[in-house]
Protein backbone atom coordinates (compact mmCIF):
# COMPACT_ATOMS: atom_id res chain seq x y z
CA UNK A 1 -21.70 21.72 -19.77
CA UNK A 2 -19.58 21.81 -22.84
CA UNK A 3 -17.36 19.18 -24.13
CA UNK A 4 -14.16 21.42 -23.21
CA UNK A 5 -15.40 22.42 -19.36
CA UNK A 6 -15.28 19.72 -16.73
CA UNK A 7 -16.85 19.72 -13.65
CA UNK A 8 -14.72 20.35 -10.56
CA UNK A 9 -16.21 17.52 -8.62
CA UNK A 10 -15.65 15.15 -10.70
CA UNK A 11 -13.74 15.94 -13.60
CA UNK A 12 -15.91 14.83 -16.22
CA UNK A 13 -16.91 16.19 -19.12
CA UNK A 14 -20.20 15.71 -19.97
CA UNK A 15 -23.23 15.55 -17.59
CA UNK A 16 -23.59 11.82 -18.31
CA UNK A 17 -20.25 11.13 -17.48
CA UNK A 18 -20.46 13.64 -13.99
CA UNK A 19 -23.72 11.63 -13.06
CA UNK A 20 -21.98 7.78 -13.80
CA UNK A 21 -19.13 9.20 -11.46
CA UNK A 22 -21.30 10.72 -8.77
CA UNK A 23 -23.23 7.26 -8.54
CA UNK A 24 -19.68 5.39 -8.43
CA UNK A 25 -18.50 7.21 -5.79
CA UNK A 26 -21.26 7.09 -3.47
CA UNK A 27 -21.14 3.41 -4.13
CA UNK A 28 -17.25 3.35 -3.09
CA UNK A 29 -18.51 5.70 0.34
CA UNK A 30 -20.81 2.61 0.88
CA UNK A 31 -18.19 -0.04 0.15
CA UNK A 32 -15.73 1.82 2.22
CA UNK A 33 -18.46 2.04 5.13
CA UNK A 34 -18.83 -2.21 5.09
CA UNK A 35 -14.98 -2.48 4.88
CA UNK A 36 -14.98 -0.37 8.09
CA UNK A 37 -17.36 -1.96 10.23
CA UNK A 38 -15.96 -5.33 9.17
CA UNK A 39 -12.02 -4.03 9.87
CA UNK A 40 -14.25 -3.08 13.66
CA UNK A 41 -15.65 -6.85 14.33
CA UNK A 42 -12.66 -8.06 13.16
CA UNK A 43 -10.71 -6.22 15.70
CA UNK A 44 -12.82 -7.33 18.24
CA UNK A 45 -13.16 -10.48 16.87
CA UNK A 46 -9.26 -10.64 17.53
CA UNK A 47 -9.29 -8.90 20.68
CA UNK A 48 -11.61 -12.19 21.82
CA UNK A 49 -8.65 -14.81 21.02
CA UNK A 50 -6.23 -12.77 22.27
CA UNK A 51 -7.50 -12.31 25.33
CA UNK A 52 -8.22 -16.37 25.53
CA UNK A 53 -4.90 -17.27 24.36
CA UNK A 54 -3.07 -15.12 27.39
CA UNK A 55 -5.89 -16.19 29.90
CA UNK A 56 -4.65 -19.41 29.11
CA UNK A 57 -0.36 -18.82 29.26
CA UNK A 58 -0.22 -18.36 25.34
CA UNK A 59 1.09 -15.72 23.54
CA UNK A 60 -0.71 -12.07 22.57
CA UNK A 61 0.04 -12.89 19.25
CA UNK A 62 0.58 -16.45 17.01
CA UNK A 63 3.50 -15.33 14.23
CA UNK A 64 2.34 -18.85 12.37
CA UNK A 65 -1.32 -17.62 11.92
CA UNK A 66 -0.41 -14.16 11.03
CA UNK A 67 2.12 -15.74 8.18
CA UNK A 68 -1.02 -17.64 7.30
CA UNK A 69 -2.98 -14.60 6.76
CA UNK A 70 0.04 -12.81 5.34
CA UNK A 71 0.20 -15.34 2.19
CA UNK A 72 -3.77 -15.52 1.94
CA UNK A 73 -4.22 -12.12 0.90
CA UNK A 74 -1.15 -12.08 -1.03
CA UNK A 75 -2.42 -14.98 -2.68
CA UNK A 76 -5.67 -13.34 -3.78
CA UNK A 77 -4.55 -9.60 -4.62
CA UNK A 78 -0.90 -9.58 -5.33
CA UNK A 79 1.79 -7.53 -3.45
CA UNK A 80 -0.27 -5.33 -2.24
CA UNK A 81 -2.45 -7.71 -0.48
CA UNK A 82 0.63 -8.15 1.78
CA UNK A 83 0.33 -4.92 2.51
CA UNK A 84 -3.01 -4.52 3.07
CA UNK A 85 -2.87 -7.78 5.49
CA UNK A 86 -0.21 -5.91 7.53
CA UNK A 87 -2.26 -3.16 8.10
CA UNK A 88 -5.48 -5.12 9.30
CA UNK A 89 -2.91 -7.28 11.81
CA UNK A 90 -1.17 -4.07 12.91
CA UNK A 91 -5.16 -2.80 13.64
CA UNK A 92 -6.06 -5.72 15.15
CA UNK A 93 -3.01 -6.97 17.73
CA UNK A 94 -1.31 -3.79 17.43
CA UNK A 95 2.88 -3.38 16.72
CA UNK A 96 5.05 -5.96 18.25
């Protein structure tokens, strides 16, 4: 490969530098395969206690727990942990 022609998969423009981001992104594909099964248990970890909390006359969902969660994740990655923390609540109890 010469310095001027990048590869298509990758962009890169040496060999070293294709190889370095092969190996990154198969290490993202793994990340992203852990973040997935744990976004799963924690759905049905959620699906657990809110199937307890109706079973016993509460609510489907607890708005003071979810702001709880809301300001965790916003706490530890910035705006777009809010985001983020939507999303996984939205997964896991669904829209309200």
């Amino acid at each position: 490969m010469s310095p001027q022609t990048a590869t298509p998969a990758t962009g890169a423009r040496t060999a070293e530098a294709d190889g370095i981001i092969q190996d990154a992104r198969q290490r993202i594909d793994d990340l992203d395969g852990h973040i997935i099964g744990l976004v799963q248990e924690r759905m049905a970890v959620s699906a657990v206690i809110q199937s307890e909390r109706l079973s016993s006359g509460g609510r489907r969902v607890n708005l003071s727990r979810e702001m709880e969660i809301l300001a965790h994740y916003r706490d530890q990655l910035g705006k777009p942990g809010t985001a983020l923390a939507m999303t996984l609540l939205e997964l896991c109890r669904g829209q309200i």
